[in-house]
N, C-alpha and C. Protein backbone atom coordinates (compact mmCIF):
# COMPACT_ATOMS: atom_id res chain seq x y z
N UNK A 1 2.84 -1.24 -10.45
CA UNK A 1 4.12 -0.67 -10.13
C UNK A 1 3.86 0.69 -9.48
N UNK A 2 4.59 0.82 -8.21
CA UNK A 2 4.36 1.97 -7.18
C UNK A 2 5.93 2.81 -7.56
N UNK A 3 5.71 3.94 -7.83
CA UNK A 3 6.74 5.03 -7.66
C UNK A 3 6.29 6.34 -6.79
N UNK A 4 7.21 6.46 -5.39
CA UNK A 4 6.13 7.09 -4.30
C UNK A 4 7.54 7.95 -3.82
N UNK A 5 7.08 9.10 -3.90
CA UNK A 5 8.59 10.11 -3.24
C UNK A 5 8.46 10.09 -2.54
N UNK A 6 10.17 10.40 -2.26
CA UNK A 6 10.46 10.53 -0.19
C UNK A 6 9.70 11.27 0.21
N UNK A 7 9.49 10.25 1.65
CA UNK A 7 8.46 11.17 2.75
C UNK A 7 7.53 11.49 2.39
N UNK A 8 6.80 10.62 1.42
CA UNK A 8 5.09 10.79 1.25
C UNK A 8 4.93 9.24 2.02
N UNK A 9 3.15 9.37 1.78
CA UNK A 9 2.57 8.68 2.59
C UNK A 9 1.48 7.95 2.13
N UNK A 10 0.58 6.26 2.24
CA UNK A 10 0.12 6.09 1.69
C UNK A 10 -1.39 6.47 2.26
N UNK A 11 -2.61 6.36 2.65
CA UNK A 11 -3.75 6.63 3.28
C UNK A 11 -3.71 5.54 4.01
N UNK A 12 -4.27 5.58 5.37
CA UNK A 12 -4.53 4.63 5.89
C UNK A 12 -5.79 3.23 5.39
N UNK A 13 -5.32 2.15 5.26
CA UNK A 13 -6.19 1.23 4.47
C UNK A 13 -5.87 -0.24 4.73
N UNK A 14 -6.84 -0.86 4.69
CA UNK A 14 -6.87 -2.24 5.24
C UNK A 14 -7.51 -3.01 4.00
N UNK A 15 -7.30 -4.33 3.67
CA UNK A 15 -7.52 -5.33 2.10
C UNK A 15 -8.53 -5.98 2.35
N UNK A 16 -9.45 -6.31 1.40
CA UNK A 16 -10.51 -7.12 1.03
C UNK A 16 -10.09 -8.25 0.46
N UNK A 17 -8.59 -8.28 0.12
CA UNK A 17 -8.27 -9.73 -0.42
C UNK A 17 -6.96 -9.69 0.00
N UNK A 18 -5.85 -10.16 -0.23
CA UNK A 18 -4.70 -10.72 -0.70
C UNK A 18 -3.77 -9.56 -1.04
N UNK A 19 -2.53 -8.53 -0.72
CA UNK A 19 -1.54 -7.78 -1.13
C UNK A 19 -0.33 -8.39 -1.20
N UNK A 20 0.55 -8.29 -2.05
CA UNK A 20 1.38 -8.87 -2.90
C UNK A 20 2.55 -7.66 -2.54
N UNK A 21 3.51 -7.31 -2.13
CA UNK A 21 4.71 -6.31 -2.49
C UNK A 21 6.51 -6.89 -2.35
N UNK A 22 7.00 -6.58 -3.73
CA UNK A 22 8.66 -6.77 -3.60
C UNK A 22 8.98 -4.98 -3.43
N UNK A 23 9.90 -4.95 -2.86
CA UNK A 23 10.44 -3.48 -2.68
C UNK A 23 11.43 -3.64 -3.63
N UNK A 24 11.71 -2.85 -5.03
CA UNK A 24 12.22 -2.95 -5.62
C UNK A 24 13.75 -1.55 -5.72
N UNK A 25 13.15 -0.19 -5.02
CA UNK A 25 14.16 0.65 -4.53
C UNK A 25 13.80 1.43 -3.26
N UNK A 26 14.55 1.94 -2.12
CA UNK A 26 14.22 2.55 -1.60
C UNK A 26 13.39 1.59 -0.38
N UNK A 27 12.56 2.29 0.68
CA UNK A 27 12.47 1.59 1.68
C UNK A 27 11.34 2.37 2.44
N UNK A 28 10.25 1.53 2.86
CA UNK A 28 9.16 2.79 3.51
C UNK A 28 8.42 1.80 4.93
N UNK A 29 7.75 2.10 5.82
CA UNK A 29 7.57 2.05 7.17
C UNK A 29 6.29 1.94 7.14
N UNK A 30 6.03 0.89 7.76
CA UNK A 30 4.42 0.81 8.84
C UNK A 30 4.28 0.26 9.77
N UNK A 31 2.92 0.17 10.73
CA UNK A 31 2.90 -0.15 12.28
C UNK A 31 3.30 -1.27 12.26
N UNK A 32 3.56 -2.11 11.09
CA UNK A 32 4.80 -3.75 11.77
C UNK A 32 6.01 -4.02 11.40
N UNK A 33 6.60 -2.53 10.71
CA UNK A 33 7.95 -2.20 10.86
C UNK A 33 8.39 -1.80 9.52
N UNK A 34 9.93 -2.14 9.51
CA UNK A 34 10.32 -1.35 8.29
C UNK A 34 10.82 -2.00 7.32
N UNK A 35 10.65 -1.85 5.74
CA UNK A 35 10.45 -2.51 4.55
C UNK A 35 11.91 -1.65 3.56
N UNK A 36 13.27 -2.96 3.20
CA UNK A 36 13.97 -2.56 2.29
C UNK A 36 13.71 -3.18 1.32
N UNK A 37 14.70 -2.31 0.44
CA UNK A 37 14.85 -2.89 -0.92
C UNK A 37 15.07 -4.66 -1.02
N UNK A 38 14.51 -5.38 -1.86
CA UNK A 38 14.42 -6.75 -2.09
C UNK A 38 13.30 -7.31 -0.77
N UNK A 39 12.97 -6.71 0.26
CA UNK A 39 12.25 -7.45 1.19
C UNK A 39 10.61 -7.57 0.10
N UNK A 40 9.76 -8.87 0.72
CA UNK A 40 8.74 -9.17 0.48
C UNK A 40 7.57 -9.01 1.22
N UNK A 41 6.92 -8.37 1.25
CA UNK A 41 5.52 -8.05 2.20
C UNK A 41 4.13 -8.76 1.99
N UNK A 42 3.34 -9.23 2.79
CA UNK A 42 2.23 -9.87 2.12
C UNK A 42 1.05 -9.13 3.44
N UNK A 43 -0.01 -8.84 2.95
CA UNK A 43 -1.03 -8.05 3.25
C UNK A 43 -2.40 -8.47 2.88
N UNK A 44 -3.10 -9.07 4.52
CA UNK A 44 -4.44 -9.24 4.21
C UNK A 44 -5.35 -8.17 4.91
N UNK A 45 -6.71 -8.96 5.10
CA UNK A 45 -7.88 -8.36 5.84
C UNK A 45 -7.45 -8.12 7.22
N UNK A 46 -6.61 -9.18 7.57
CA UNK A 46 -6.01 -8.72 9.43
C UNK A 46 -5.11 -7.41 9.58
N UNK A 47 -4.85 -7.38 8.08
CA UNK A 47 -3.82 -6.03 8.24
C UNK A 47 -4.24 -4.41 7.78
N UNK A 48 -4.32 -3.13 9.25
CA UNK A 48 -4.83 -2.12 8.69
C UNK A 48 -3.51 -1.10 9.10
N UNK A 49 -2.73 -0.45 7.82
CA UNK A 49 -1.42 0.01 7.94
C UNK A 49 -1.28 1.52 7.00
N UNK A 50 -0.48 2.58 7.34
CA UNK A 50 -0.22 3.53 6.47
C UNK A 50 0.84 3.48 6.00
N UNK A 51 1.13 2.91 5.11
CA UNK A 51 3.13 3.39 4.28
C UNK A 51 3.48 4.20 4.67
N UNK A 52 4.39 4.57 4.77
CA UNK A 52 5.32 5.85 4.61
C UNK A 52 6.85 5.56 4.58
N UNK A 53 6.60 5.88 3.06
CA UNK A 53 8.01 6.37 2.26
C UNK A 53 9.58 6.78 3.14
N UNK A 54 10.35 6.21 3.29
CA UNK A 54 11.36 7.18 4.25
C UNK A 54 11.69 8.51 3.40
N UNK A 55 12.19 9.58 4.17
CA UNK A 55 12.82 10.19 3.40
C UNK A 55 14.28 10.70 2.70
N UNK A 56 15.01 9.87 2.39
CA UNK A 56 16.21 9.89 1.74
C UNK A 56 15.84 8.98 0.15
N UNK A 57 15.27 8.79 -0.03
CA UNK A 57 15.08 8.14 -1.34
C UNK A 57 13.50 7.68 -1.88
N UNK A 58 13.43 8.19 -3.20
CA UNK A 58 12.04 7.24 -3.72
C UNK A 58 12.06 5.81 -3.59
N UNK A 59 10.56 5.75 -3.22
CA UNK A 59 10.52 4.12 -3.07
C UNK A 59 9.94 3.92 -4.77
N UNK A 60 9.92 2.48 -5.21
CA UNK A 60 9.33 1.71 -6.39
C UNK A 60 9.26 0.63 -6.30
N UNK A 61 8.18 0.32 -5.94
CA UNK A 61 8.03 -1.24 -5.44
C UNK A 61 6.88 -1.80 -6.84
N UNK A 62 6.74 -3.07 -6.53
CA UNK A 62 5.75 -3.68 -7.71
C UNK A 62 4.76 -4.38 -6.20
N UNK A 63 3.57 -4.03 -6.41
CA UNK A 63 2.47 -4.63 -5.43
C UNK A 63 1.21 -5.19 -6.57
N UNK A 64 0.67 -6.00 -6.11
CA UNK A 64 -0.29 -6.97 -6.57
C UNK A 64 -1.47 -7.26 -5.52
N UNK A 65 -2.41 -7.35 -5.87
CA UNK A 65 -3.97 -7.61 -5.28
C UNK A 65 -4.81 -8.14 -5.64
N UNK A 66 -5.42 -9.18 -4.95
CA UNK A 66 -6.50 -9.88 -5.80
C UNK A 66 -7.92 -9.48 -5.45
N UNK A 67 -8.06 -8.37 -4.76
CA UNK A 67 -9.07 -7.67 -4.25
C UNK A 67 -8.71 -5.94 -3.83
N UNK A 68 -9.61 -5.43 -4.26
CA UNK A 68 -9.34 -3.96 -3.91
C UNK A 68 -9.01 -3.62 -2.33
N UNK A 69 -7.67 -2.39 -1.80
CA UNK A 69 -7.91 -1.94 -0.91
C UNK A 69 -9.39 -1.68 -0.40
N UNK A 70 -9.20 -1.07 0.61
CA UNK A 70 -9.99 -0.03 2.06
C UNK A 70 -9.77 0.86 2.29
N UNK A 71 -9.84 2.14 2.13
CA UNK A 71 -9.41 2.89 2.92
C UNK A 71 -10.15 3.36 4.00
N UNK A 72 -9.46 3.32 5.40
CA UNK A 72 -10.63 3.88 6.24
C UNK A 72 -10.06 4.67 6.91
N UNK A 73 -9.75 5.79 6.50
CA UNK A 73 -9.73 7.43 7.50
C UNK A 73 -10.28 7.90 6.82
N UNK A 74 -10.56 8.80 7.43
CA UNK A 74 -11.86 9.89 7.56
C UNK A 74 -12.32 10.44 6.30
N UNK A 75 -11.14 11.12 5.61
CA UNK A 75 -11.22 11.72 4.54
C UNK A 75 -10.97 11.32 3.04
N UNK A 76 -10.77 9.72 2.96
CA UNK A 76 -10.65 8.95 2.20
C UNK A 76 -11.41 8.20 1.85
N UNK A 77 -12.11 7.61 3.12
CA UNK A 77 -13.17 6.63 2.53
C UNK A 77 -14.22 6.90 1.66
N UNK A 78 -14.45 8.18 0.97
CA UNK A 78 -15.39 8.36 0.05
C UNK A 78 -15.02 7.74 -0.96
N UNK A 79 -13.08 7.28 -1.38
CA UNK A 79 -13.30 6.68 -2.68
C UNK A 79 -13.45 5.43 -2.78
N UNK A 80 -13.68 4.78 -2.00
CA UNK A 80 -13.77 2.94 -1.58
C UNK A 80 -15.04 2.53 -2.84
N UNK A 81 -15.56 2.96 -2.84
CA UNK A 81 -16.58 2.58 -3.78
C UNK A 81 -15.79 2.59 -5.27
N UNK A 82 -15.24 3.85 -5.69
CA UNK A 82 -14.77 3.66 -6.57
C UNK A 82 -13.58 2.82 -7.29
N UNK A 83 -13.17 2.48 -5.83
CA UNK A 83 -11.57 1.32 -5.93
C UNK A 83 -12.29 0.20 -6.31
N UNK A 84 -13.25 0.00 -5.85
CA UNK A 84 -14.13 -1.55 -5.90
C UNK A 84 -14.62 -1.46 -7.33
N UNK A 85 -15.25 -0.30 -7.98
CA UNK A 85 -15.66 -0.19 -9.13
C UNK A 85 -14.65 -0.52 -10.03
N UNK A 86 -13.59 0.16 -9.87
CA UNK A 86 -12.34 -0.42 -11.11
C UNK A 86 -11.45 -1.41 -10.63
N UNK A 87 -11.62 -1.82 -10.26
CA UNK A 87 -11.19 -3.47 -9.60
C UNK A 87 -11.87 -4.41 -10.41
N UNK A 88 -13.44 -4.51 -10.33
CA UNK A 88 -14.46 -5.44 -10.63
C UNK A 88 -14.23 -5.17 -12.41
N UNK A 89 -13.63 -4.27 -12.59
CA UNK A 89 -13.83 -3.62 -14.38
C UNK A 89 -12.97 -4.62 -15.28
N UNK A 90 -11.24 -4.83 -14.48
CA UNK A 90 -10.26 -5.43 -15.20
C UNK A 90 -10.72 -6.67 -15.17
């Protein structure tokens, strides 16, 4: 379960498996458009996207993965190792 305030943003990142999202409030944006409340999103390896939150309302969505993100900008990808580490843990 994602609770993400207006007009934040997620890192840019692309999946190693399978992403799962219901938008449960609120509504946020990426390069293949824009995501309301009740819409369903599904997110693989073909897909490399940044969220972003609109800003008039928190988003809270419920997302699911059967493989850890990616992140690949610049200043992020140092924690990829560690997403993979607690991924492999549960």
């Amino acid at each position: 379960m994602l609770r993400i305030k207006p007009g934040s943003a997620i890192p840019t990142h692309t999946h190693t498996g399978d992403e799962y999202t219901i938008l449960l409030e609120g509504s946020f944006s990426d390069e293949s458009g824009i995501y309301k409340e009740g819409d369903f999103v599904v997110r693989d390896g073909r897909h490399k996207h940044r969220p972003v939150v609109t800003k008039d309302k928190v988003c809270i969505c419920l997302t699911v993965t059967d493989a850890p993100i990616e992140f690949t900008g610049f200043f992020t990808r140092w924690l990829n190792p560690f997403i993979r580490r607690g991924h492999l843990a549960h």
